[in-house]
Protein backbone atom coordinates (compact mmCIF):
# COMPACT_ATOMS: atom_id res chain seq x y z
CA UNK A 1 97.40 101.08 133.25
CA UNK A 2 96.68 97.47 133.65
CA UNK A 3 98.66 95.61 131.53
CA UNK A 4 97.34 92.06 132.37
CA UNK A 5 93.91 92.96 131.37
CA UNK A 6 95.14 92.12 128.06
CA UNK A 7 97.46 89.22 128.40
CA UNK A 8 100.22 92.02 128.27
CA UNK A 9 103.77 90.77 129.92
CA UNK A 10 104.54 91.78 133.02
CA UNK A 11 108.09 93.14 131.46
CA UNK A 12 109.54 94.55 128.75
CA UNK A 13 110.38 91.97 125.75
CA UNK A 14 114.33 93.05 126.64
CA UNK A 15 115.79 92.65 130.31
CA UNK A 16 117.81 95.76 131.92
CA UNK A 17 120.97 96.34 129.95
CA UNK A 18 124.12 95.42 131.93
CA UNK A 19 127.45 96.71 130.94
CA UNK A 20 129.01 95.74 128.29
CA UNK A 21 125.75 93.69 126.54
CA UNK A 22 124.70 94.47 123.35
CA UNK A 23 121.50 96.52 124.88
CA UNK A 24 123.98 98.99 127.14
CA UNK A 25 126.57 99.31 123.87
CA UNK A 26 123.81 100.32 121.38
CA UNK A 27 122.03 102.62 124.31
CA UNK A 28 125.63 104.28 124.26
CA UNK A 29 126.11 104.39 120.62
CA UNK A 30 128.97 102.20 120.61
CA UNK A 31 131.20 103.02 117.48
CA UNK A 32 132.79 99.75 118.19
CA UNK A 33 129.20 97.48 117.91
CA UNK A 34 128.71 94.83 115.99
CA UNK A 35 125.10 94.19 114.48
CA UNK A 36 124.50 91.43 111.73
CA UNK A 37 120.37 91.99 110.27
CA UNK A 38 119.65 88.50 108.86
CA UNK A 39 117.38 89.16 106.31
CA UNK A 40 118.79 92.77 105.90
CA UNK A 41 117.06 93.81 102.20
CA UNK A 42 113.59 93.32 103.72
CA UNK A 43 111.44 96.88 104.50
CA UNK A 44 111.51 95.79 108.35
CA UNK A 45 115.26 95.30 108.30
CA UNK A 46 117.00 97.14 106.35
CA UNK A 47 115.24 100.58 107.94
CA UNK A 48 116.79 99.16 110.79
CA UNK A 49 120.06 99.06 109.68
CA UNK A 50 120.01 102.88 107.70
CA UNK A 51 119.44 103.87 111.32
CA UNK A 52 122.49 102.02 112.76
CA UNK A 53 124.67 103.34 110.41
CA UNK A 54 123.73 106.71 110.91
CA UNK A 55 123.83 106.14 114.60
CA UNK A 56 127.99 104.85 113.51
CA UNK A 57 127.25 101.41 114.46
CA UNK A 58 128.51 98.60 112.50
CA UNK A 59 126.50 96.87 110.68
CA UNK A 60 126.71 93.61 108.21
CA UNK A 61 123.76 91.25 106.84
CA UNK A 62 122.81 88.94 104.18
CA UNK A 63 119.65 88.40 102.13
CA UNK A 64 118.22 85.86 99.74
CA UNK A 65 119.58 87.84 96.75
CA UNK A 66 121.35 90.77 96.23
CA UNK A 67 118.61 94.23 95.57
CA UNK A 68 118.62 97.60 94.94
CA UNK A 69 117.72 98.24 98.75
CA UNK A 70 121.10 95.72 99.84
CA UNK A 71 123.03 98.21 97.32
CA UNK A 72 122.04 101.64 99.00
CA UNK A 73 122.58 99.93 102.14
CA UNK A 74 126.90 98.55 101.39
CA UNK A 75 126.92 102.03 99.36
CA UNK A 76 126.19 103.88 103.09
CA UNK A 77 128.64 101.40 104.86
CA UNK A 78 127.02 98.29 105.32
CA UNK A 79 128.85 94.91 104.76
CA UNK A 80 126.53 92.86 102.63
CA UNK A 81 126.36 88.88 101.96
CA UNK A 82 124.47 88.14 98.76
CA UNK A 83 123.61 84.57 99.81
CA UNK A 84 122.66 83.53 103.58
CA UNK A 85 125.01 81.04 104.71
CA UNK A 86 126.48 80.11 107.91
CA UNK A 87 129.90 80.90 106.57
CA UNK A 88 128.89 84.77 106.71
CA UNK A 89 129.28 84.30 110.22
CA UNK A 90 131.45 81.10 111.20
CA UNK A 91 134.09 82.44 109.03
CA UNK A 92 135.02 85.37 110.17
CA UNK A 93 137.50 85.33 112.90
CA UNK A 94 135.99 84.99 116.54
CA UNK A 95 137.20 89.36 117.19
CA UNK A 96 134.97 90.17 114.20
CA UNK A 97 132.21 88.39 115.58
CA UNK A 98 128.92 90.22 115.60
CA UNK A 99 127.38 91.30 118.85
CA UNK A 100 124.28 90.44 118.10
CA UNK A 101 122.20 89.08 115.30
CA UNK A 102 118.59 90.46 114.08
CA UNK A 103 116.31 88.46 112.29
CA UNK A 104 113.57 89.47 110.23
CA UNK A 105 110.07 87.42 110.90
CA UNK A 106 110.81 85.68 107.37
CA UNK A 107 113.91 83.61 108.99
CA UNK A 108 112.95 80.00 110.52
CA UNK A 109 115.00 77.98 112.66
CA UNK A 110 116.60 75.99 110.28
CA UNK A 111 118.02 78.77 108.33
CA UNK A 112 121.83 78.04 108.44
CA UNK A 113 123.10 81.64 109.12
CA UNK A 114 120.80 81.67 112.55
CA UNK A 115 121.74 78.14 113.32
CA UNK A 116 125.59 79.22 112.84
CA UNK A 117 125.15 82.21 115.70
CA UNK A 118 123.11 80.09 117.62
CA UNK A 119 125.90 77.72 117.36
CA UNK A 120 128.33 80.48 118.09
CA UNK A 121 126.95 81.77 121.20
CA UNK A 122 125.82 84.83 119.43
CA UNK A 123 122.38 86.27 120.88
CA UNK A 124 119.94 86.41 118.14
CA UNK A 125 116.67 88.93 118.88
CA UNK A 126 113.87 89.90 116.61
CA UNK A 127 112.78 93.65 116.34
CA UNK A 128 110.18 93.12 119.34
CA UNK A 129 113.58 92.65 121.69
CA UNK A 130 115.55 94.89 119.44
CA UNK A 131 113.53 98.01 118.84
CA UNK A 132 112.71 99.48 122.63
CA UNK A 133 116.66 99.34 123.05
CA UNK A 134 117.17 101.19 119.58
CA UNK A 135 114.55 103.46 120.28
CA UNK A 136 115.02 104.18 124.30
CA UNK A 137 115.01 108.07 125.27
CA UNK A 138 113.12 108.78 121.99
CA UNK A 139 109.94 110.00 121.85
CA UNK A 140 108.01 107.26 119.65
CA UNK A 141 105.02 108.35 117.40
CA UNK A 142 103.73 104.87 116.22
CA UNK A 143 101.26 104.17 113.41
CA UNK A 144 99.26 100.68 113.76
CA UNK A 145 96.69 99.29 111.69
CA UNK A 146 95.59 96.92 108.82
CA UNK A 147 95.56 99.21 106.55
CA UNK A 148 96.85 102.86 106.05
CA UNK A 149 100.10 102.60 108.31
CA UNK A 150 102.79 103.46 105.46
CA UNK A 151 101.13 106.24 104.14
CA UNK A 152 100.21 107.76 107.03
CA UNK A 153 103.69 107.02 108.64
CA UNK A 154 104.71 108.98 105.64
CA UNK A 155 102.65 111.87 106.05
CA UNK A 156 103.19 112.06 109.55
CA UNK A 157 107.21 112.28 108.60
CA UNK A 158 106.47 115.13 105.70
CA UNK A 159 104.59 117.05 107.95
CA UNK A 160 107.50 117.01 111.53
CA UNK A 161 110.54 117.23 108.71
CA UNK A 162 109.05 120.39 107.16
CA UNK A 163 108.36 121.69 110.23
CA UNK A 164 112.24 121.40 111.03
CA UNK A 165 111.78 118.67 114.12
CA UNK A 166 113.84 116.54 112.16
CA UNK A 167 112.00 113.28 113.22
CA UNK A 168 114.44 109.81 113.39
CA UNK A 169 111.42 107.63 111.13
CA UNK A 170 110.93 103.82 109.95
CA UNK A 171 108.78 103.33 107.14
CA UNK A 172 107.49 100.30 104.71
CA UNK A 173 108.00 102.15 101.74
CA UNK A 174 110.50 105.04 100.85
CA UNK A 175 109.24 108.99 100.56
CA UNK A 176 111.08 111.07 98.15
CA UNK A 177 113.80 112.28 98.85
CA UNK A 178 113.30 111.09 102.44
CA UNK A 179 113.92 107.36 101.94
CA UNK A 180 112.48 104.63 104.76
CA UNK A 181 114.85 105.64 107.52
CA UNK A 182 116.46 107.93 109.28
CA UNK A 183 118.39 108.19 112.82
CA UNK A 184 117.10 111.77 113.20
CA UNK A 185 118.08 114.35 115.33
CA UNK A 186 115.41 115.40 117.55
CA UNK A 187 113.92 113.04 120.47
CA UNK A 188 110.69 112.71 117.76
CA UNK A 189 110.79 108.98 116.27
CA UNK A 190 108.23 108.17 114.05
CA UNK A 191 107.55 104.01 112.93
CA UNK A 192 105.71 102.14 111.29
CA UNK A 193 103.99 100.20 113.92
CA UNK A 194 104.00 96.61 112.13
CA UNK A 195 101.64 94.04 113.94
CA UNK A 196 102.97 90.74 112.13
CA UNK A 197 104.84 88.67 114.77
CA UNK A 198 103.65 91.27 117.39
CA UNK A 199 106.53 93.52 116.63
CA UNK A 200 104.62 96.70 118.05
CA UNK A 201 104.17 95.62 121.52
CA UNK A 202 107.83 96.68 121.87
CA UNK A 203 107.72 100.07 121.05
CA UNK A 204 105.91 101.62 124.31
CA UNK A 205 104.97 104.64 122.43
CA UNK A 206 104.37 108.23 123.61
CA UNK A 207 101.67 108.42 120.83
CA UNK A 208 100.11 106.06 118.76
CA UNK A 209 98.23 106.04 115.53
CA UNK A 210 95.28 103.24 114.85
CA UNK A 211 93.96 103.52 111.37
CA UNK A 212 91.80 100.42 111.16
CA UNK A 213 91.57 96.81 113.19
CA UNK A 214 90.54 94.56 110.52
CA UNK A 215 91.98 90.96 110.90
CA UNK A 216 94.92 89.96 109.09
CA UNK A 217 97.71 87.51 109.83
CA UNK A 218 95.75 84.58 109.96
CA UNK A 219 99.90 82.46 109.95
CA UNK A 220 100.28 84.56 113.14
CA UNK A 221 96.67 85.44 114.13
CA UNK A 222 94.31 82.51 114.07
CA UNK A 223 90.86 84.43 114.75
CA UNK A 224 89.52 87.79 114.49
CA UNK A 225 89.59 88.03 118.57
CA UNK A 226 93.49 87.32 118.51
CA UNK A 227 94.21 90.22 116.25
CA UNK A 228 92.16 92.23 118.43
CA UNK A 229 93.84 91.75 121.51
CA UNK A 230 96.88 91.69 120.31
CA UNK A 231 95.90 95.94 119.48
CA UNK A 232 94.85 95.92 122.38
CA UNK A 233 97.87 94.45 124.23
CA UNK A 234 99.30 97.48 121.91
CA UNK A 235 97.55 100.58 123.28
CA UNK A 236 98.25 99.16 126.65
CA UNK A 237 101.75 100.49 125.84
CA UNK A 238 101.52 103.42 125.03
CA UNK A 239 102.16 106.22 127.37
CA UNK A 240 99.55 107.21 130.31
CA UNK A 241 100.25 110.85 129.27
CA UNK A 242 100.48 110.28 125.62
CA UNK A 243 97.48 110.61 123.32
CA UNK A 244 95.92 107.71 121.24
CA UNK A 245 94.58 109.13 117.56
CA UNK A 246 92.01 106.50 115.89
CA UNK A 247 89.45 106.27 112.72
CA UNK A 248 85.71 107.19 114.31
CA UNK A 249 84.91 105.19 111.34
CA UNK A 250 86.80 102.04 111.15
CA UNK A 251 84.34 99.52 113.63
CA UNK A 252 87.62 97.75 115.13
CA UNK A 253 88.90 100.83 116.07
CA UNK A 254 85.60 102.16 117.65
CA UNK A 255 85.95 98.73 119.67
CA UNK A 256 89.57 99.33 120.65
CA UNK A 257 88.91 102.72 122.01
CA UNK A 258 85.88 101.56 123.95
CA UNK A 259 87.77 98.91 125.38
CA UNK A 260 90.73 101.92 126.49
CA UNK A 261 88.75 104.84 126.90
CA UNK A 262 88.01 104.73 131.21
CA UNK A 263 92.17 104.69 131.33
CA UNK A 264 94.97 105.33 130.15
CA UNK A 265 96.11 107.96 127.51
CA UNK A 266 94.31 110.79 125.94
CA UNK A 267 91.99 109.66 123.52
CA UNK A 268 91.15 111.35 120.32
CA UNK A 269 89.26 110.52 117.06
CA UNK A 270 89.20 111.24 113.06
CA UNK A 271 87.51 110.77 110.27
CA UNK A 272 84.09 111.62 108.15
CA UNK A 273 81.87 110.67 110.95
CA UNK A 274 79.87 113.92 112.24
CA UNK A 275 81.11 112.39 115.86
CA UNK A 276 84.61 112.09 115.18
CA UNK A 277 86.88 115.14 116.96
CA UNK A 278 88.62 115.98 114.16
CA UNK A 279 86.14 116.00 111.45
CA UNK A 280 86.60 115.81 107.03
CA UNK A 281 83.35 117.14 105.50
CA UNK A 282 82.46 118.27 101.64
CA UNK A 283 84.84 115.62 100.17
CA UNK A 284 85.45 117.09 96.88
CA UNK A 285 87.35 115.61 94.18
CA UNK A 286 89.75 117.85 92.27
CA UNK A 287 91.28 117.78 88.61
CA UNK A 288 94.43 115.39 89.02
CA UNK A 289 92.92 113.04 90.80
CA UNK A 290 93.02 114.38 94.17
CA UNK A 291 90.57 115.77 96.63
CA UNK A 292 90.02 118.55 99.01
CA UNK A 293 87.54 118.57 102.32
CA UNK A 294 86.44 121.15 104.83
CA UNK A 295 88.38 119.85 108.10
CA UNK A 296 86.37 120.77 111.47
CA UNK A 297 88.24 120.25 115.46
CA UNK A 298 85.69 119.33 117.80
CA UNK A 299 83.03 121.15 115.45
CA UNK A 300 85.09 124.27 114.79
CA UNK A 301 86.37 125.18 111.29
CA UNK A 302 89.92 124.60 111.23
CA UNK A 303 90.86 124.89 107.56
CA UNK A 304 90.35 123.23 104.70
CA UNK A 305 92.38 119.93 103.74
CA UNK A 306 93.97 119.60 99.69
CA UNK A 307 95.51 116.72 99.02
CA UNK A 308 97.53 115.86 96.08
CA UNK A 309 96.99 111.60 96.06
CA UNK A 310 93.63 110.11 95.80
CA UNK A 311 91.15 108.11 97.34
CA UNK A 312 89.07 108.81 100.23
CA UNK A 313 91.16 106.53 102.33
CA UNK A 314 93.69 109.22 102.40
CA UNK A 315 91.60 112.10 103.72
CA UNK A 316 91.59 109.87 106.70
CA UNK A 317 95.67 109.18 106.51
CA UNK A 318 95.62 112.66 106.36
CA UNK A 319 93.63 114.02 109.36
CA UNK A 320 95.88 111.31 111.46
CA UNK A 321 99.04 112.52 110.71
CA UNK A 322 97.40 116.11 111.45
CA UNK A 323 96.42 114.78 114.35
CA UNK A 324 99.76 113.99 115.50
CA UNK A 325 101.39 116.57 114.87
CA UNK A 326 99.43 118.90 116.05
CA UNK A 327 100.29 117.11 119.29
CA UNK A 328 104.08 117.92 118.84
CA UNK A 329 103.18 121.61 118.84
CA UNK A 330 103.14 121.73 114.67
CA UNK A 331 100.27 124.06 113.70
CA UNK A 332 97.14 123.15 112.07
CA UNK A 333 97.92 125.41 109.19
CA UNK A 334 101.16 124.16 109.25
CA UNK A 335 100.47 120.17 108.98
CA UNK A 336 97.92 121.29 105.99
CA UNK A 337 100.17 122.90 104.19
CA UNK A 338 102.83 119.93 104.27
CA UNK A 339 100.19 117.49 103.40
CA UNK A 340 99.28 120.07 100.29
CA UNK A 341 103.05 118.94 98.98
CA UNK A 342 102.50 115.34 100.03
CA UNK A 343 103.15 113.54 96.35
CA UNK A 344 103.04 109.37 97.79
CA UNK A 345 105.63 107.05 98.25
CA UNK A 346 106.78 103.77 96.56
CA UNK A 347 104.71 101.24 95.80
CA UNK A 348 101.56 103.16 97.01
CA UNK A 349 99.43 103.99 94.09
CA UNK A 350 102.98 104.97 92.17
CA UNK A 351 102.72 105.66 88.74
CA UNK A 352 105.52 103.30 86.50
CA UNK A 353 105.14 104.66 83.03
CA UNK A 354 103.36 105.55 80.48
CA UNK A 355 103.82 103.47 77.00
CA UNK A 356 101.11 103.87 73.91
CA UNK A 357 99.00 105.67 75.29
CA UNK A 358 98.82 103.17 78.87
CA UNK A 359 99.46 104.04 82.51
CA UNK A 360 100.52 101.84 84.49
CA UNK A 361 100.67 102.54 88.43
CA UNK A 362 101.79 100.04 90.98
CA UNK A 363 100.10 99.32 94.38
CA UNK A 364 101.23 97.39 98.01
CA UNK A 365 97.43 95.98 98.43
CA UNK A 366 97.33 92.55 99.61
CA UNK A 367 94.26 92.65 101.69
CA UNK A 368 90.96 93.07 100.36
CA UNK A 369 89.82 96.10 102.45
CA UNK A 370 93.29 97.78 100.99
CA UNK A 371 92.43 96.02 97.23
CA UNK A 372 89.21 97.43 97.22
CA UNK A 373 90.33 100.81 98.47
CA UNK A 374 92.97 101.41 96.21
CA UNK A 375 90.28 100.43 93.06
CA UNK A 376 88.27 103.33 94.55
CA UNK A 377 90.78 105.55 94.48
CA UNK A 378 91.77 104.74 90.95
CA UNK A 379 88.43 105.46 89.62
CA UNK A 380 87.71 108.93 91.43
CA UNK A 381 91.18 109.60 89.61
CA UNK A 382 90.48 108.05 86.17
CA UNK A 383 86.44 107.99 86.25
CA UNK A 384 86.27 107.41 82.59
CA UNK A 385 89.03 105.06 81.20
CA UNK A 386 89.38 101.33 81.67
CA UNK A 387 90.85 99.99 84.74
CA UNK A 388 93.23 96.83 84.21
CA UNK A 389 93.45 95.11 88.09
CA UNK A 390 96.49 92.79 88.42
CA UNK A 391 96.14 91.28 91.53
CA UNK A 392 98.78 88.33 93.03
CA UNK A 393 97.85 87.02 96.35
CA UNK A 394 100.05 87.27 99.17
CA UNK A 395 100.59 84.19 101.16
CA UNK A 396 98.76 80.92 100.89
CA UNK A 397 97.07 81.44 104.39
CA UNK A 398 95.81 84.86 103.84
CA UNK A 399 94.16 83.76 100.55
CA UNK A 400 92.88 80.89 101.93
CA UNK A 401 91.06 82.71 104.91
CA UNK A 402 89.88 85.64 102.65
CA UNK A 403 89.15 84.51 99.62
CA UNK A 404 85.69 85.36 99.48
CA UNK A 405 86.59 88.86 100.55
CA UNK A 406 89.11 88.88 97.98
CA UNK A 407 86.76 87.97 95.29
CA UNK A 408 84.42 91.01 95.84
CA UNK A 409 87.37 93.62 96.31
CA UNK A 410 87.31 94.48 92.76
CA UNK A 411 84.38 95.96 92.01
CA UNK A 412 85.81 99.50 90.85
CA UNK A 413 88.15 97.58 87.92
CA UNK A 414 86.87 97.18 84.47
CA UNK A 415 89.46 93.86 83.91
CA UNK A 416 90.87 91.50 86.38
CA UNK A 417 93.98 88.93 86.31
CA UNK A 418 94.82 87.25 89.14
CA UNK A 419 98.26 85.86 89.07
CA UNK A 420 99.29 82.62 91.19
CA UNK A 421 100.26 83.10 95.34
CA UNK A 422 103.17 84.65 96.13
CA UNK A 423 104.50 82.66 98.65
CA UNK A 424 106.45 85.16 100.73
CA UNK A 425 107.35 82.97 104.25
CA UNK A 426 105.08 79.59 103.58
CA UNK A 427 105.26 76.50 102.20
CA UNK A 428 102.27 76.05 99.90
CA UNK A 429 100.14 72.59 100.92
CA UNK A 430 98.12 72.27 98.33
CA UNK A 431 94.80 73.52 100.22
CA UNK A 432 94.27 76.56 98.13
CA UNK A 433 94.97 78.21 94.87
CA UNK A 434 94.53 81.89 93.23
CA UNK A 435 91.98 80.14 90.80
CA UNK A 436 90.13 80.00 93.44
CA UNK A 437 89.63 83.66 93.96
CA UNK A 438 88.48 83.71 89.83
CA UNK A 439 85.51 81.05 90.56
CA UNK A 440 84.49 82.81 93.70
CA UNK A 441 84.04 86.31 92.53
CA UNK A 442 81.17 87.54 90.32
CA UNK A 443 83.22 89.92 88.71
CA UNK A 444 82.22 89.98 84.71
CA UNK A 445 86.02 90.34 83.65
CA UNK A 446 88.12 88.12 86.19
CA UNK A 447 90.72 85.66 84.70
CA UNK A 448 93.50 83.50 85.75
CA UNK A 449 96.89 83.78 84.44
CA UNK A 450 99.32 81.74 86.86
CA UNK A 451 102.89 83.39 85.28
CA UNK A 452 103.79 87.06 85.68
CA UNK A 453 105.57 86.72 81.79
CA UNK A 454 101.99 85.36 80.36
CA UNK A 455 100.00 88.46 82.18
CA UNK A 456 101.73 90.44 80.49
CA UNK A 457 101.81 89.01 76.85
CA UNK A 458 98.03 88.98 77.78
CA UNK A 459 97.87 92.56 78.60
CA UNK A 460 100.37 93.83 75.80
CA UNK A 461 97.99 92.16 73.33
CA UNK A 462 94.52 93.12 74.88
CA UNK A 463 95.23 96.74 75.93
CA UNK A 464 94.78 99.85 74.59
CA UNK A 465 95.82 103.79 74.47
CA UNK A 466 93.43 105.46 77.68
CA UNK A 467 93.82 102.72 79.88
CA UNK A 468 94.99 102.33 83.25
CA UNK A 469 97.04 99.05 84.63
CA UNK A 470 96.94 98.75 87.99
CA UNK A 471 99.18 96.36 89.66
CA UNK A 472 98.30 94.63 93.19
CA UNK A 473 100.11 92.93 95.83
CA UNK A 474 103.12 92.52 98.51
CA UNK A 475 105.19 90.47 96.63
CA UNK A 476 106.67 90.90 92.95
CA UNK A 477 103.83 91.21 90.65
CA UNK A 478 104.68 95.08 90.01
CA UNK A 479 106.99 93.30 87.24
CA UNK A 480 103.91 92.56 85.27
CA UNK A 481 103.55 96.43 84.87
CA UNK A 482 107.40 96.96 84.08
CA UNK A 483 107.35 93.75 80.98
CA UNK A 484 104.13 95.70 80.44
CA UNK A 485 105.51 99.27 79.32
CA UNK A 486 108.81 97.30 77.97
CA UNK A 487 106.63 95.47 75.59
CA UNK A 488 104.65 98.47 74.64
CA UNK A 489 107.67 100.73 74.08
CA UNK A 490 109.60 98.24 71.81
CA UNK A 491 106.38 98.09 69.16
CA UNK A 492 105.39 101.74 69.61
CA UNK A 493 105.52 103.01 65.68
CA UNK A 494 108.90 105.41 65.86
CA UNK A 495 108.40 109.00 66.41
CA UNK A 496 108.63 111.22 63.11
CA UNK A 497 112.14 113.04 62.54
């Protein structure tokens, strides 16, 4: 395949591994390597570093603040800073240096603890340099896309570890019992294929996974046409024998495949289209909130599809991860009956609690195709009750190039609050605000309420037993929902003895 067709480097983000670097010691599995994840508790790093432990590599980092995720990771072996500093690094003594240092996308140059290895000679990657030398000699099943890519990373994991391939997997979000990572033990690796900072044009996958192309990014992807080649830069990757599973429905995906279709890997589509290869028709929704579909392959019955989480958006998660792993030699039958048992993971439509008589359930939408889809989920599961959205922005440039799309994502919610921006990686310059979402949308119930603490006095004093709170968003607004049921708990009347 060509890869300059699509701006595509002419070599691999990492050079050959000579020995003794960092590359040829972690290729080897070197019990005696040294890696220090700046920016360790973050879902991109610290999967990284549950693998390297497993693997028996050493492994130290540092966060922002110390978190249940930086906890698991010292209780498993890692050495964790609570604070990043450059004395995490400049004192240790020069023997105990790390061999290399990984950033996470979050850390700028002027953050001390990269300045200190800088300083100290220390090579200091990202995961685009760091992940084709983690994951050489594996067989890589990547999931890409705006929207979709954690759950159906996570189905795609449930459906290889029942069928005892023991997949190594990354994942944005933990499965039960499962977690977000795992070195594995087969040559099957299965990531989440993350586009921000172009992290997936290292993988070079065998398969690959596109659930939607719908812009996003606008800090690291300036236009529409930018995201676009930048997925395709990403199938340009991806093995010339390998397969290539997208949404017949998504448009950007339709695009993508037109673009890739006269070369390269095998090509095949999903979704509810009547021209996509592996087809979902008679959507039915089922008590629990759920759904079921007849599933035709290339217009054949093939089985019928039950699903235990909502939303229509997931028939289509589903029927990728099928997909697959049908192409790993796991059984249509099979991959239905895993996705049968498939109950979610965190922070994906996850139900919190339930206090007087109101559910709250926490979501990771930030973007409005993934705000508005979550919504629709909520009411095919809870047609009748009223539907509390609690929506805080992510990132002053993604509100400020989408705020219009924002504004009409919440069409399936009864209330709306919109919190202020959660900053995440920016500085805010005063160019745009979450008001702003409130006087753009046309929504009869939409309010602004800036402080997590005052949406939830607001909601403790307005709601009522049958409804449903629905938190939104990448950063920490799922705390809403937590002061929420604590609130509701401490002036329930007492049970009777």
């Amino acid at each position: 395949m060509d890869a300059k067709r699509a701006g595509q480097p002419d070599s691999s983000p990492t050079q050959p591994a000579s020995a003794g670097t960092w590359q040829a010691r972690l290729l080897a599995r070197d019990p005696a390597l040294r890696v220090h994840l700046l920016g360790i508790g973050g879902a991109g790093l610290s999967a990284i570093a549950q693998v390297l432990l497993e693997m028996g590599v050493q492994v130290s980092g540092s966060d922002r603040r110390p978190s249940p995720v930086t906890a698991r990771l010292a209780a498993a072996g890692a050495t964790i800073f609570p604070a990043q500093s450059a004395a995490n690094l400049a004192a240790r003594p020069k023997a105990h240096y790390p061999d290399v240092v990984l950033i996470s996308s979050a850390i700028d140059e002027a953050n001390p603890e990269r300045r200190a290895a800088e300083a100290l000679g220390i090579p200091v990657v990202k995961r685009l340099d760091f992940l084709p030398v983690l994951l050489a000699n594996r067989r890589v099943l990547a999931v890409a896309g705006s929207a979709g890519k954690s759950t159906t990373t996570a189905m795609l994991i449930s459906i290889l570890s029942d069928a005892g391939l023991a997949p190594g997997y990354i994942v944005g979000a933990d499965l039960p019992d499962l977690g977000n990572a795992a070195a594995g033990q087969s040559d099957y690796f299965v990531i989440e294929a993350d586009e921000y900072d172009r992290m997936f044009l290292g993988l070079n996958p065998a398969a690959a996974i596109i659930t939607n192309v719908e812009w996003d990014h606008p800090d690291c992807y300036p236009t529409p046409a930018s995201f676009r080649r930048a997925f395709m830069q990403f199938v340009d990757t991806v093995d010339r024998h390998g397969l290539v599973v997208s949404c017949r429905d998504d448009e950007g995906a339709e695009q993508l495949r037109a673009y890739a279709l006269s070369r390269g890997p095998e090509w095949m589509t999903y979704g509810l289209s009547p021209e996509a290869n592996l087809r979902a028709s008679d959507v039915a929704l089922v008590e629990g909130g759920g759904s079921t579909a007849e599933i035709e392959c290339w217009e054949m019955p093939c089985g019928r599809l039950d699903l235990q989480v909502p939303g229509i958006h997931n028939i289509r998660n589903a029927l990728a991860a099928a997909a697959a792993a049908v192409w790993c030699d796991v059984p249509m039958a099979d991959a239905f009956a895993s996705l049968a048992r498939y109950r979610g993971v965190a922070r994906r439509f996850e139900r919190k609690g339930e206090a007087a008589g109101v559910v709250v359930y926490d979501d990771y939408a930030h973007h409005p195709i993934k705000v508005a889809a979550t919504l629709e989920a909520a009411r095919q599961r809870f047609p009748q009750q009223r539907i509390w959205a609690v929506f805080q922005p992510h990132t002053f440039s993604r509100t400020r190039h989408f705020l219009h799309e924002m504004a009409a994502s919440f069409a399936a919610a009864d209330q709306v609050i919109v919190t202020d921006i959660y900053a995440a990686r920016e500085v805010d310059d005063g160019t745009v605000r979450a008001a702003a979402i409130v006087a753009a949308s046309d929504h009869p119930a939409i309010r602004h309420i800036a402080r997590l603490e005052d949406a939830a006095d607001y909601l403790a004093a307005h709601v009522a037993a049958g409804d449903v709170v629905i938190t939104l968003g990448a950063g920490d607004g799922y705390r809403v929902g937590e002061m929420l049921l604590e609130q509701l708990a401490a002036h329930a009347p007492e049970a009777a003895p």
